[in-house]
PDB file of N, CA and C in Angstrom:
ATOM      1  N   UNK A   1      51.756 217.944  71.910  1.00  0.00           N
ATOM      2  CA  UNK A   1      52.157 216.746  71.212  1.00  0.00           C
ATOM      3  C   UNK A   1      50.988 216.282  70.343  1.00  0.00           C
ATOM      4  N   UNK A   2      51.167 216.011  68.989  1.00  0.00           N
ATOM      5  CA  UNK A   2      50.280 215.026  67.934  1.00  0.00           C
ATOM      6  C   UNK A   2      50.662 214.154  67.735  1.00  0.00           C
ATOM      7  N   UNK A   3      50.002 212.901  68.151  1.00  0.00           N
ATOM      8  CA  UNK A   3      50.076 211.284  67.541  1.00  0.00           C
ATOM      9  C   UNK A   3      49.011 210.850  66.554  1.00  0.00           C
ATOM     10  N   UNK A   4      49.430 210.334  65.605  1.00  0.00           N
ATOM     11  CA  UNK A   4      48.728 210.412  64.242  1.00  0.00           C
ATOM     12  C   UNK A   4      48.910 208.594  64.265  1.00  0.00           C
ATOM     13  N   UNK A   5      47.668 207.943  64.058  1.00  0.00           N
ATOM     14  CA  UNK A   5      47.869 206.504  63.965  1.00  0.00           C
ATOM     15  C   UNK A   5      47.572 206.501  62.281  1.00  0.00           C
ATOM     16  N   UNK A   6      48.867 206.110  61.518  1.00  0.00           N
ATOM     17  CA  UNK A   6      48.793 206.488  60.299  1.00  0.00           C
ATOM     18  C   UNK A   6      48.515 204.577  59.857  1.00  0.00           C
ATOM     19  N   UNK A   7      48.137 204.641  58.233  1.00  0.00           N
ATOM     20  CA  UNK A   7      48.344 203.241  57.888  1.00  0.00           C
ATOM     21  C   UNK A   7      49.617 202.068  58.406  1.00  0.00           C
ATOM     22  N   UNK A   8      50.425 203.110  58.162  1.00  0.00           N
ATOM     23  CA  UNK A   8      51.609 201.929  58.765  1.00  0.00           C
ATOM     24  C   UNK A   8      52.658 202.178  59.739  1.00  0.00           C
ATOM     25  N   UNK A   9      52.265 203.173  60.347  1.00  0.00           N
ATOM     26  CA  UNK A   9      53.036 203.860  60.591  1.00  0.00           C
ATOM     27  C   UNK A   9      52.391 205.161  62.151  1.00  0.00           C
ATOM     28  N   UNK A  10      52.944 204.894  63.257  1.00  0.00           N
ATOM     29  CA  UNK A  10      52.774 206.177  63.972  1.00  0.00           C
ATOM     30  C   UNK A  10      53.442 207.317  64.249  1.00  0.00           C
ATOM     31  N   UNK A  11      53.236 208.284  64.066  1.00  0.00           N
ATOM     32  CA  UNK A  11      53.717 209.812  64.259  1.00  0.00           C
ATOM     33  C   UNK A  11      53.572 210.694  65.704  1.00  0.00           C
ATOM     34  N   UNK A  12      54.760 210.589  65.904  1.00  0.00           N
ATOM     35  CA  UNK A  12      54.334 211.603  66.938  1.00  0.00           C
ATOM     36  C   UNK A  12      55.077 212.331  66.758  1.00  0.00           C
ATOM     37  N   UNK A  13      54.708 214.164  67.128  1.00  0.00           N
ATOM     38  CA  UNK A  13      55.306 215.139  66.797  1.00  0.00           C
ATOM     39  C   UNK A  13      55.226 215.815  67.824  1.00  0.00           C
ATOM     40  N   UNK A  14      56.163 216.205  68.396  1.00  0.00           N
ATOM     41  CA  UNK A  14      56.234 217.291  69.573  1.00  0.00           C
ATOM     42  C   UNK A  14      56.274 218.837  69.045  1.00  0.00           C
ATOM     43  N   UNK A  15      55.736 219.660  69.951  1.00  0.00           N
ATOM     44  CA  UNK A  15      55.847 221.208  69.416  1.00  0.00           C
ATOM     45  C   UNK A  15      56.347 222.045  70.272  1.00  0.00           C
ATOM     46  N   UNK A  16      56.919 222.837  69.779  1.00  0.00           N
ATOM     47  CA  UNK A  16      56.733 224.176  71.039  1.00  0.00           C
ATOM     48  C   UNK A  16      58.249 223.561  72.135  1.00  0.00           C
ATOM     49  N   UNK A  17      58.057 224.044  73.143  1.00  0.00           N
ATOM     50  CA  UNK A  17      58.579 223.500  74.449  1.00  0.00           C
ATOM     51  C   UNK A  17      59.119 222.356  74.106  1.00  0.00           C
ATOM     52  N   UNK A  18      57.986 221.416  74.099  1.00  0.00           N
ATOM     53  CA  UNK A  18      58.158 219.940  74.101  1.00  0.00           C
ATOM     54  C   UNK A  18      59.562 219.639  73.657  1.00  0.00           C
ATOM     55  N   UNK A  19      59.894 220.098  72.708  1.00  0.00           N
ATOM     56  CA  UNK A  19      60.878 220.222  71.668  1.00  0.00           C
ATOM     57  C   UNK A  19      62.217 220.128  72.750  1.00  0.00           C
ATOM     58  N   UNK A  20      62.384 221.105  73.310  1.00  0.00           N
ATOM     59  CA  UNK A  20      63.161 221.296  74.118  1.00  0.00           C
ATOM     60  C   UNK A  20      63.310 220.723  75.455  1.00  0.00           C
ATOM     61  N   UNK A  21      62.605 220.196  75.823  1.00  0.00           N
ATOM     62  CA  UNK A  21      62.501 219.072  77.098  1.00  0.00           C
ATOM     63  C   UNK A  21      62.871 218.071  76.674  1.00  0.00           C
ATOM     64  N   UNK A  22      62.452 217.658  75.492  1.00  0.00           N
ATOM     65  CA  UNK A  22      63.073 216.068  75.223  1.00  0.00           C
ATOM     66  C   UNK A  22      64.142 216.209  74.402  1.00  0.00           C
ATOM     67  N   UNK A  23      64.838 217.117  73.652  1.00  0.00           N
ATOM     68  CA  UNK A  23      65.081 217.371  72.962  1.00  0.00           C
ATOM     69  C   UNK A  23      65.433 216.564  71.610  1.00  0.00           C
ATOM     70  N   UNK A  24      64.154 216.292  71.173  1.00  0.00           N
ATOM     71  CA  UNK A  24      63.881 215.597  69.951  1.00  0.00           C
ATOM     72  C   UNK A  24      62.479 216.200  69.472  1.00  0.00           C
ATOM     73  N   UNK A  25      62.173 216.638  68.458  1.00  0.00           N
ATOM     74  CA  UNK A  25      61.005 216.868  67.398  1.00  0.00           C
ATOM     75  C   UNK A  25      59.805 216.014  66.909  1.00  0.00           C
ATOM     76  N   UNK A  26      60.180 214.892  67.045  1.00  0.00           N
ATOM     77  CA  UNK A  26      59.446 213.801  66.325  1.00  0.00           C
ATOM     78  C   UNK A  26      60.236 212.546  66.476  1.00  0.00           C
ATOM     79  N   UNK A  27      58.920 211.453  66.333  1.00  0.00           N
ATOM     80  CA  UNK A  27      59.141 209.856  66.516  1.00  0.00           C
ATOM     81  C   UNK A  27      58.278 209.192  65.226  1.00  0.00           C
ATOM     82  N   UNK A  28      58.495 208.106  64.794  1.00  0.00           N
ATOM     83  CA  UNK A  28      57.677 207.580  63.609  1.00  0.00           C
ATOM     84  C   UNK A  28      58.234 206.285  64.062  1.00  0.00           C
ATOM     85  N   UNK A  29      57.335 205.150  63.971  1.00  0.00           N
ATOM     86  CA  UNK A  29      57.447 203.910  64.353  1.00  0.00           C
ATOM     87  C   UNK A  29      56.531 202.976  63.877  1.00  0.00           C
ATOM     88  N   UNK A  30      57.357 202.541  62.561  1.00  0.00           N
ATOM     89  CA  UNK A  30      56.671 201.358  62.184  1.00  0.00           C
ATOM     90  C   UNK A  30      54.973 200.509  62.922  1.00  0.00           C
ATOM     91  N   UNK A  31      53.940 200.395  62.476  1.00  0.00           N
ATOM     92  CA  UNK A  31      52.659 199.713  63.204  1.00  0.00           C
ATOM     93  C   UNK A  31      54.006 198.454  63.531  1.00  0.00           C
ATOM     94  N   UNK A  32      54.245 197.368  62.607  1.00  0.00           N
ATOM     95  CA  UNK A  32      54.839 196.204  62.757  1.00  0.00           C
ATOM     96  C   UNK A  32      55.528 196.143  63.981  1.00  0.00           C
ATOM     97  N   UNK A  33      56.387 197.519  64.256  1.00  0.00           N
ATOM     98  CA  UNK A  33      57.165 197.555  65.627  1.00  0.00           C
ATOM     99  C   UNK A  33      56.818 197.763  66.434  1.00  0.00           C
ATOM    100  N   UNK A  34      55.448 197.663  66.850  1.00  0.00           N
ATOM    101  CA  UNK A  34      54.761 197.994  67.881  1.00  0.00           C
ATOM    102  C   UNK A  34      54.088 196.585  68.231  1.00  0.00           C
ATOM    103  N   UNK A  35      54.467 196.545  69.843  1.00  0.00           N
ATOM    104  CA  UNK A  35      53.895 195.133  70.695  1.00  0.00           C
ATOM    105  C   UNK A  35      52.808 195.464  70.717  1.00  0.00           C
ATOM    106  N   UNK A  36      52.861 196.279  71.710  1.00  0.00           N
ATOM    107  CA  UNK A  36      50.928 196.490  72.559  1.00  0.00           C
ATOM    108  C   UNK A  36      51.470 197.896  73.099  1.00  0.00           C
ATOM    109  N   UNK A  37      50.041 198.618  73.376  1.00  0.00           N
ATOM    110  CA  UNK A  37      49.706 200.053  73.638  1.00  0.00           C
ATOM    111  C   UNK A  37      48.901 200.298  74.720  1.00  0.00           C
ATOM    112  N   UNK A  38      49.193 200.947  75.866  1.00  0.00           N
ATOM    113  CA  UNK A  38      48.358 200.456  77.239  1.00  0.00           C
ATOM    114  C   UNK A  38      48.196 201.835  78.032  1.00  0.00           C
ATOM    115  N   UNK A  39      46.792 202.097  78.498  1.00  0.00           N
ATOM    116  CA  UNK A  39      46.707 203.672  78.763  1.00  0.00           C
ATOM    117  C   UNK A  39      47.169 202.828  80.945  1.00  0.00           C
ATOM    118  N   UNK A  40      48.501 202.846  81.052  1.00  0.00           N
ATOM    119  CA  UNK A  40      48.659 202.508  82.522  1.00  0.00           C
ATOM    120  C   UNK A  40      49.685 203.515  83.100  1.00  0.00           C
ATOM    121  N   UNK A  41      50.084 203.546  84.615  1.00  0.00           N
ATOM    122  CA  UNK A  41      50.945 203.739  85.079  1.00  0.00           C
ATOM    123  C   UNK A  41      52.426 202.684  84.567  1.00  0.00           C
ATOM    124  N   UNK A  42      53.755 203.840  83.919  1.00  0.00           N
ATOM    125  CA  UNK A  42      54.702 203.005  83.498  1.00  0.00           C
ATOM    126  C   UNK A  42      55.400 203.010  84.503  1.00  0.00           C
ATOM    127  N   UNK A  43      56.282 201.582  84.701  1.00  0.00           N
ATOM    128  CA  UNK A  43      56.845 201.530  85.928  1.00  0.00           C
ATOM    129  C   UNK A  43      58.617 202.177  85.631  1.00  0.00           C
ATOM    130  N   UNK A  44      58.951 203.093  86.756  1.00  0.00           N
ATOM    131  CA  UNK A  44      60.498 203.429  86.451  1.00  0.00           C
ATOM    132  C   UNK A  44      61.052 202.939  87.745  1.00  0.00           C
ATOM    133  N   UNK A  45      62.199 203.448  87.709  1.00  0.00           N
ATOM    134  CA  UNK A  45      63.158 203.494  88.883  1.00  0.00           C
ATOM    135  C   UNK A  45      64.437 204.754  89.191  1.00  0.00           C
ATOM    136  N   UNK A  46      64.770 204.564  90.211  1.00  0.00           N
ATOM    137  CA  UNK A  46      65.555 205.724  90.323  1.00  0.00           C
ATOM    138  C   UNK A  46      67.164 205.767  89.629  1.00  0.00           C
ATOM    139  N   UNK A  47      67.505 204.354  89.138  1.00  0.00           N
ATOM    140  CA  UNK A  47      68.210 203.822  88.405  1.00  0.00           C
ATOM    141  C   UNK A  47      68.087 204.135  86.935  1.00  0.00           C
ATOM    142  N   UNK A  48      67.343 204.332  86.788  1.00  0.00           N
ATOM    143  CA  UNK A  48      67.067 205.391  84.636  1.00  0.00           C
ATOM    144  C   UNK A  48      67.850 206.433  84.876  1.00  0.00           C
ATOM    145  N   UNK A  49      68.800 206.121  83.869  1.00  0.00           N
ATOM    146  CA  UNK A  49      69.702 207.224  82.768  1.00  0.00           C
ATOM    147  C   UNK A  49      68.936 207.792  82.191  1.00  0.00           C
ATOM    148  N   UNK A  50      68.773 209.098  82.930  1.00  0.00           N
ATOM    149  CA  UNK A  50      68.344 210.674  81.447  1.00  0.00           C
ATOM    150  C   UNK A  50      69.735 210.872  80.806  1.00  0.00           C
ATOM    151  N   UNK A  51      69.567 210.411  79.598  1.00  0.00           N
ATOM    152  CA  UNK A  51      70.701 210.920  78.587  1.00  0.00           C
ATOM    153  C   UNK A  51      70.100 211.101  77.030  1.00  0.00           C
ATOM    154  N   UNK A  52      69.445 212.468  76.745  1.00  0.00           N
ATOM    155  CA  UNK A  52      69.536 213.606  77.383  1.00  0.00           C
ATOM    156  C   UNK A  52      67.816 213.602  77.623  1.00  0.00           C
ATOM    157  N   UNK A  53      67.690 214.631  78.803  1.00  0.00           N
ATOM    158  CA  UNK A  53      66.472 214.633  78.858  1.00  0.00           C
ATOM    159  C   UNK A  53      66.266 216.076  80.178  1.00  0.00           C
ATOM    160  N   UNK A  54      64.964 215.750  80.253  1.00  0.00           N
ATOM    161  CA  UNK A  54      64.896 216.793  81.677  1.00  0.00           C
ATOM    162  C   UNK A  54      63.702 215.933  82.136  1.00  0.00           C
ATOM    163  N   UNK A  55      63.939 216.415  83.804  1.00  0.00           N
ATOM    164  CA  UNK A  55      63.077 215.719  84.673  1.00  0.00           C
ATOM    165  C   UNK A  55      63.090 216.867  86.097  1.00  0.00           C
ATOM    166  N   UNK A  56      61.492 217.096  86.154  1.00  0.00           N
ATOM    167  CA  UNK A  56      61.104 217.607  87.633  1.00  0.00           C
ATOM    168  C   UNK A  56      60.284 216.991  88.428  1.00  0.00           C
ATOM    169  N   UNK A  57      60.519 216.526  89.364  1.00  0.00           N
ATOM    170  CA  UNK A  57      59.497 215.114  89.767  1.00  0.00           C
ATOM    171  C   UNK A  57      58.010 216.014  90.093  1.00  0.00           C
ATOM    172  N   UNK A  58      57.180 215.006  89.436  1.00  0.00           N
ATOM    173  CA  UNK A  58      55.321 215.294  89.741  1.00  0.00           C
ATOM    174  C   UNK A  58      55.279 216.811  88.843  1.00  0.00           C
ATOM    175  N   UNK A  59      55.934 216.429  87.547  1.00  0.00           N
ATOM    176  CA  UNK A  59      55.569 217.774  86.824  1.00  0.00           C
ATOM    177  C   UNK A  59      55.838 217.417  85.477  1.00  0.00           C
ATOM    178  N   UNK A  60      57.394 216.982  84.702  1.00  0.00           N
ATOM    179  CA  UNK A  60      57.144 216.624  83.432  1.00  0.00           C
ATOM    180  C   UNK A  60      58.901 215.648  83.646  1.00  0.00           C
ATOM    181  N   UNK A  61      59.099 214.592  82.915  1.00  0.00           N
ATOM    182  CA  UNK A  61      60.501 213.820  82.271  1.00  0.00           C
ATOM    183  C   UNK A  61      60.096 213.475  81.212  1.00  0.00           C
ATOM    184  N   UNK A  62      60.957 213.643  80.502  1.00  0.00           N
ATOM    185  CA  UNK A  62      61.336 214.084  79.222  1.00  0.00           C
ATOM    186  C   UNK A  62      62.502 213.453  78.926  1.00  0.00           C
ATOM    187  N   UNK A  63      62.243 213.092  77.755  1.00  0.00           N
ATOM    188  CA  UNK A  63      63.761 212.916  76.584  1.00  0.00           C
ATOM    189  C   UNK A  63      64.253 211.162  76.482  1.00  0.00           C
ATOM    190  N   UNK A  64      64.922 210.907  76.291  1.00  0.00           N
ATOM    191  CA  UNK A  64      65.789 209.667  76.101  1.00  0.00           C
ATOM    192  C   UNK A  64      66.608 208.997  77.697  1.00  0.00           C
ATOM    193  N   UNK A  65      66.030 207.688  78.318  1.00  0.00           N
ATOM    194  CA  UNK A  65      65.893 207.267  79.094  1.00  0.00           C
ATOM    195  C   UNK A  65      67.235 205.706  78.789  1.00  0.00           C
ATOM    196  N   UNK A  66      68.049 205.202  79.866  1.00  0.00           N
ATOM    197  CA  UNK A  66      68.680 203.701  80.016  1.00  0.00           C
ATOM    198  C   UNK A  66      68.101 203.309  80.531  1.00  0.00           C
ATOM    199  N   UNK A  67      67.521 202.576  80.669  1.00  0.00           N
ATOM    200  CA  UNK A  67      66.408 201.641  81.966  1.00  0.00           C
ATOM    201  C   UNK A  67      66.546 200.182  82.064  1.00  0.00           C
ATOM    202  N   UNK A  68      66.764 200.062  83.411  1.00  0.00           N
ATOM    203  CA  UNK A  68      66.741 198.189  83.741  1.00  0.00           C
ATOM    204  C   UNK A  68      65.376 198.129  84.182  1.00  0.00           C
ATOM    205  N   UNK A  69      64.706 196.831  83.094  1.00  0.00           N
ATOM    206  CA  UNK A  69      63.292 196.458  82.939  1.00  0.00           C
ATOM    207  C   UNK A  69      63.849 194.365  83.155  1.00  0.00           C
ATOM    208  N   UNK A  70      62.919 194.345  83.292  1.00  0.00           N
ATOM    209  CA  UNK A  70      62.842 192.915  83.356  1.00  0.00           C
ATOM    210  C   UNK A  70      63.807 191.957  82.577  1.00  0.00           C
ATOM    211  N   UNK A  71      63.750 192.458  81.248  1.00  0.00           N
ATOM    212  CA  UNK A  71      64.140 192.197  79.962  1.00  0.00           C
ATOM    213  C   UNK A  71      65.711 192.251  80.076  1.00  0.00           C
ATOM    214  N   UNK A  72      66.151 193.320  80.838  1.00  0.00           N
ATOM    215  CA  UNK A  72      67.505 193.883  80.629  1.00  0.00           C
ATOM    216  C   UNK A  72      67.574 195.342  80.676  1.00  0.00           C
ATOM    217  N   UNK A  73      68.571 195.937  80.356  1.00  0.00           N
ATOM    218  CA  UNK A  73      68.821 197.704  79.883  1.00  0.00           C
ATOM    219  C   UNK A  73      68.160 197.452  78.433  1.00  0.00           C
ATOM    220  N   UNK A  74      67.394 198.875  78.637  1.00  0.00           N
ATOM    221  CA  UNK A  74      66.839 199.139  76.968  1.00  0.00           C
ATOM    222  C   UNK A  74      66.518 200.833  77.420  1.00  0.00           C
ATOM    223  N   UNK A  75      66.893 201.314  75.976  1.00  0.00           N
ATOM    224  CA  UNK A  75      66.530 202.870  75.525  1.00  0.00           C
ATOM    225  C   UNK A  75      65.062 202.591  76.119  1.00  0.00           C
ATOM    226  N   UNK A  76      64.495 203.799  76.081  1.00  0.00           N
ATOM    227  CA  UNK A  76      63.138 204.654  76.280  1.00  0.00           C
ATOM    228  C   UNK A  76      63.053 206.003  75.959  1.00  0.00           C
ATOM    229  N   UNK A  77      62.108 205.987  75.162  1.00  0.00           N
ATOM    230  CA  UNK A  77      61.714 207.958  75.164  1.00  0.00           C
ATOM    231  C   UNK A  77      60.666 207.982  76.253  1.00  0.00           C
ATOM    232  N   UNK A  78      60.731 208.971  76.819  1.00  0.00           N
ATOM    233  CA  UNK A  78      59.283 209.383  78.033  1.00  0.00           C
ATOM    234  C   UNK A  78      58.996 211.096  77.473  1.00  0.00           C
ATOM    235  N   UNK A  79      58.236 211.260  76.986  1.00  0.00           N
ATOM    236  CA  UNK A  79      56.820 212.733  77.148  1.00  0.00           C
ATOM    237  C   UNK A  79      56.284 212.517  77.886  1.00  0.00           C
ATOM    238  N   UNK A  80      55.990 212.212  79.566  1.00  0.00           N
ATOM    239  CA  UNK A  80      55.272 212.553  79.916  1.00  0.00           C
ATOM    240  C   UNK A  80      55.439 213.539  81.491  1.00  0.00           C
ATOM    241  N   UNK A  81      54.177 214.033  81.463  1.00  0.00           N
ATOM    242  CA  UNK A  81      53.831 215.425  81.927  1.00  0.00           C
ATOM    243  C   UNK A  81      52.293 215.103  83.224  1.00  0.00           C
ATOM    244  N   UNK A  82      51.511 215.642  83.348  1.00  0.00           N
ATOM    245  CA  UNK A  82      50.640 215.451  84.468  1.00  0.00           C
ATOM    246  C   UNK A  82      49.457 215.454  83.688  1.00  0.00           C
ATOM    247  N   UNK A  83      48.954 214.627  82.357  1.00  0.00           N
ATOM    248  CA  UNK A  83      48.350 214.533  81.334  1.00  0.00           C
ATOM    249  C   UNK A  83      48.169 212.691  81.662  1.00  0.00           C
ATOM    250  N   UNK A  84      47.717 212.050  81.135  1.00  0.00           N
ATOM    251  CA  UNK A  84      47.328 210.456  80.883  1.00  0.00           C
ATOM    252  C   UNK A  84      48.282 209.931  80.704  1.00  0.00           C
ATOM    253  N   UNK A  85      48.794 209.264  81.630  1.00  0.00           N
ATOM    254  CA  UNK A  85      50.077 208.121  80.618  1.00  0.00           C
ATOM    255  C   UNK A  85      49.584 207.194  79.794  1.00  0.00           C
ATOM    256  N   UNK A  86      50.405 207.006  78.832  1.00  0.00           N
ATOM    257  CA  UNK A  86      50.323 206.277  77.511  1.00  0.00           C
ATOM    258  C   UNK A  86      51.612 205.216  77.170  1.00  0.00           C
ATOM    259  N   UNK A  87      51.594 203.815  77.564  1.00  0.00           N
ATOM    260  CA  UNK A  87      52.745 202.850  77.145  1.00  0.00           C
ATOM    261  C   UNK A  87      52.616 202.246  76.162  1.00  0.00           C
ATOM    262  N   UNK A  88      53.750 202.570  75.380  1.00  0.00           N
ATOM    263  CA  UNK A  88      53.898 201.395  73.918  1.00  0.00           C
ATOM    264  C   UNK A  88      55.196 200.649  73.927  1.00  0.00           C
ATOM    265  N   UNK A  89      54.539 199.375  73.996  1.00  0.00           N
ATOM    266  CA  UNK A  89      56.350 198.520  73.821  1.00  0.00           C
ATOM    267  C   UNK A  89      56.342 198.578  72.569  1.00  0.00           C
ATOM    268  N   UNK A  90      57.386 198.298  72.183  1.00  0.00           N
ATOM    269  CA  UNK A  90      58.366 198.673  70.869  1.00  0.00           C
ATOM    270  C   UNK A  90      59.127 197.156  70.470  1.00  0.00           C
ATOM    271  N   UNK A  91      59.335 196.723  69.074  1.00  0.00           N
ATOM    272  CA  UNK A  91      60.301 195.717  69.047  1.00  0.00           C
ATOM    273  C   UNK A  91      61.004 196.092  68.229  1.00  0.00           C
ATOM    274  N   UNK A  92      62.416 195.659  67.653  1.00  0.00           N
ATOM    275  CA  UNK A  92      62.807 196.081  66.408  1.00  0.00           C
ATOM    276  C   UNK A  92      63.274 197.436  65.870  1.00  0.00           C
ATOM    277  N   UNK A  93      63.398 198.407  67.472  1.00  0.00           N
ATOM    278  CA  UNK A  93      63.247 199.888  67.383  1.00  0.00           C
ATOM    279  C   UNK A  93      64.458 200.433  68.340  1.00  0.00           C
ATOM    280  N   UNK A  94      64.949 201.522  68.012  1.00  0.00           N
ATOM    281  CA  UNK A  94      66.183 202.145  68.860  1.00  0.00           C
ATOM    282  C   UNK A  94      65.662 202.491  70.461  1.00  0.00           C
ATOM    283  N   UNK A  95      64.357 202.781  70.979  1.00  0.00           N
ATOM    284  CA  UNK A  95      63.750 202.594  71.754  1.00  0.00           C
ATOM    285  C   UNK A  95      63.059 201.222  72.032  1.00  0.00           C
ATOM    286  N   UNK A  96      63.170 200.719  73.269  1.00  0.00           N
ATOM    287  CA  UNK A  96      62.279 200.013  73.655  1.00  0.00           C
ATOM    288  C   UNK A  96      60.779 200.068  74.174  1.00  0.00           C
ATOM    289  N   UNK A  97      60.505 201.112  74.550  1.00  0.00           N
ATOM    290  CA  UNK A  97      59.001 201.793  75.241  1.00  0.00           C
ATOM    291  C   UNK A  97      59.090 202.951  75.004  1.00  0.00           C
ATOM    292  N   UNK A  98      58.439 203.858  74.305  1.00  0.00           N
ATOM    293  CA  UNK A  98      57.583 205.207  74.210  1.00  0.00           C
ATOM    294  C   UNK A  98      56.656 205.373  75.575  1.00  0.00           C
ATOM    295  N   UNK A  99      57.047 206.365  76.400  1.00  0.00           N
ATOM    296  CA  UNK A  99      56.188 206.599  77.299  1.00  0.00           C
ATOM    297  C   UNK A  99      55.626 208.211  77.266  1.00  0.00           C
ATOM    298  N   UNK A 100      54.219 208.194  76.711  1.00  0.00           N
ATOM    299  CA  UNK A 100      53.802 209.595  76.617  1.00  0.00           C
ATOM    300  C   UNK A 100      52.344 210.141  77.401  1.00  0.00           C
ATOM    301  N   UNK A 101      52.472 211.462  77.707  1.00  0.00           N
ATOM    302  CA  UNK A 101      51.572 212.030  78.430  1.00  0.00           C
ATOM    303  C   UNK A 101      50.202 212.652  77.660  1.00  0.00           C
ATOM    304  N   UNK A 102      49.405 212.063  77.368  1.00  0.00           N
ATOM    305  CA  UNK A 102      48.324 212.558  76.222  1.00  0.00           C
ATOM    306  C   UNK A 102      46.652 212.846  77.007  1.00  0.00           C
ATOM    307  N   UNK A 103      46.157 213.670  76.215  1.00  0.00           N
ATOM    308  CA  UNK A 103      45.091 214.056  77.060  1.00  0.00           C
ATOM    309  C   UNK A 103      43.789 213.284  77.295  1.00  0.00           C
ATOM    310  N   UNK A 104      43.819 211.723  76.215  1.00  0.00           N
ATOM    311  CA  UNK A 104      42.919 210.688  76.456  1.00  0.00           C
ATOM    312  C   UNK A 104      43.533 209.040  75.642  1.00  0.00           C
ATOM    313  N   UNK A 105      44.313 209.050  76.941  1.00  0.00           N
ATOM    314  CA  UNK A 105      45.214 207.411  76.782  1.00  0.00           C
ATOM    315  C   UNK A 105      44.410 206.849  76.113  1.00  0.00           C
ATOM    316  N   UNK A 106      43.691 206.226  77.082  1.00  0.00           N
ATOM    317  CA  UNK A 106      42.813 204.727  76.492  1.00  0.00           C
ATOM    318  C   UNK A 106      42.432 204.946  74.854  1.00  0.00           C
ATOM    319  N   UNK A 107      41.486 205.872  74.639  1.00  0.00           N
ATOM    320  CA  UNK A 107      41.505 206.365  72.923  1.00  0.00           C
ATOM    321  C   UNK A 107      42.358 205.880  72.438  1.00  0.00           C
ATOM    322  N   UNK A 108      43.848 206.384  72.361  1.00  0.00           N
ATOM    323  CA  UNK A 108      44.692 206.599  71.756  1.00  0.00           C
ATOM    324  C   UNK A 108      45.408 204.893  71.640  1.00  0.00           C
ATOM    325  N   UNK A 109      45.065 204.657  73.229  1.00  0.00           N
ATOM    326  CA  UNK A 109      45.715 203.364  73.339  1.00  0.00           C
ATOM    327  C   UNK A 109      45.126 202.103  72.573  1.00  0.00           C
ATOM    328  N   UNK A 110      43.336 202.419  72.229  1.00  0.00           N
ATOM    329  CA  UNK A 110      42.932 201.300  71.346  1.00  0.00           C
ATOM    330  C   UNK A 110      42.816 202.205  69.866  1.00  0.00           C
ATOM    331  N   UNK A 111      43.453 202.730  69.786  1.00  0.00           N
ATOM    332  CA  UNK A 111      43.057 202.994  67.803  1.00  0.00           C
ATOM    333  C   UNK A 111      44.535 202.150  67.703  1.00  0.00           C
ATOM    334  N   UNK A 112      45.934 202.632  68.592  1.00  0.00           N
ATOM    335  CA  UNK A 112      46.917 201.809  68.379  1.00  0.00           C
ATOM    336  C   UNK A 112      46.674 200.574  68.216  1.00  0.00           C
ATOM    337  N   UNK A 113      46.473 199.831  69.269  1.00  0.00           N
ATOM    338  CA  UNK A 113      46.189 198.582  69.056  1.00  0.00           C
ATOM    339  C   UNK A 113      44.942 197.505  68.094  1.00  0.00           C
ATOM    340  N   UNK A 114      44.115 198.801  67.790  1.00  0.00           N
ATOM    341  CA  UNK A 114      42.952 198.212  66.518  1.00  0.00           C
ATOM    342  C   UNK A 114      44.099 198.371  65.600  1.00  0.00           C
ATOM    343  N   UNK A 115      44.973 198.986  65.115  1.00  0.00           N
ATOM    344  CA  UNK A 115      45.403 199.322  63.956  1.00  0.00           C
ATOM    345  C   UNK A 115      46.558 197.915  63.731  1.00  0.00           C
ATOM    346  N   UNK A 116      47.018 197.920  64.553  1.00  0.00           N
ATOM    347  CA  UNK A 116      47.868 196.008  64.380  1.00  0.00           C
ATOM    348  C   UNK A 116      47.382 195.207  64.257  1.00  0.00           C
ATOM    349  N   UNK A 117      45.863 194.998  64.428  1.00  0.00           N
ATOM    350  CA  UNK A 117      44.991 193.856  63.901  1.00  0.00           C
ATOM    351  C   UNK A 117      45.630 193.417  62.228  1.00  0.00           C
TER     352      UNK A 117
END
């Protein structure tokens, strides 16, 4: 996976495999639509809709997620794998949280969040 913290804009591009676990290619998401970016454990439940996705527990879930969060039901994409978790809330977006597995969260998690300054 490449996440590119662009001027206005973040990129993430899945390759390879990836592709096929989540089965989606790529994400691009407005900076503006982005709350906050947090290198933590994301919280799920056994109640998340994979539609579509794949999941092997303590190895990789993947793909497009229903989830009851605090808030209510909201979409989620999850990449992640046994790599760093990485949370981004989302506003304004067909997803509500991007949850991805990257090989140095926190990094990633403050260039995001320098970049909404």
């Amino acid at each position: 996976m490449k996440a590119n913290v662009g001027k206005d804009s973040l990129d993430i591009t899945l390759e390879g495999l990836e592709k096929v676990w989540a089965l989606k290619g790529s994400l691009n998401v407005p900076l503006e639509h982005i709350v906050h970016a947090d290198a933590r454990q994301p919280e799920s439940s056994l109640l998340d809709l994979r539609i579509p996705g794949t999941h092997l527990p303590g190895i990789i879930r993947a793909g497009s997620y229903y989830c009851r969060r605090s808030g209510g039901w909201q979409w989620e994409f999850w990449y992640l794998t046994r790599l760093e978790p990485l949370v981004i809330e989302l506003k304004g977006e067909h997803y509500g949280r991007l949850v991805l597995g990257v090989k140095d969260a926190r990094s990633l998690a403050d260039s995001i969040n320098g970049a909404l300054k």
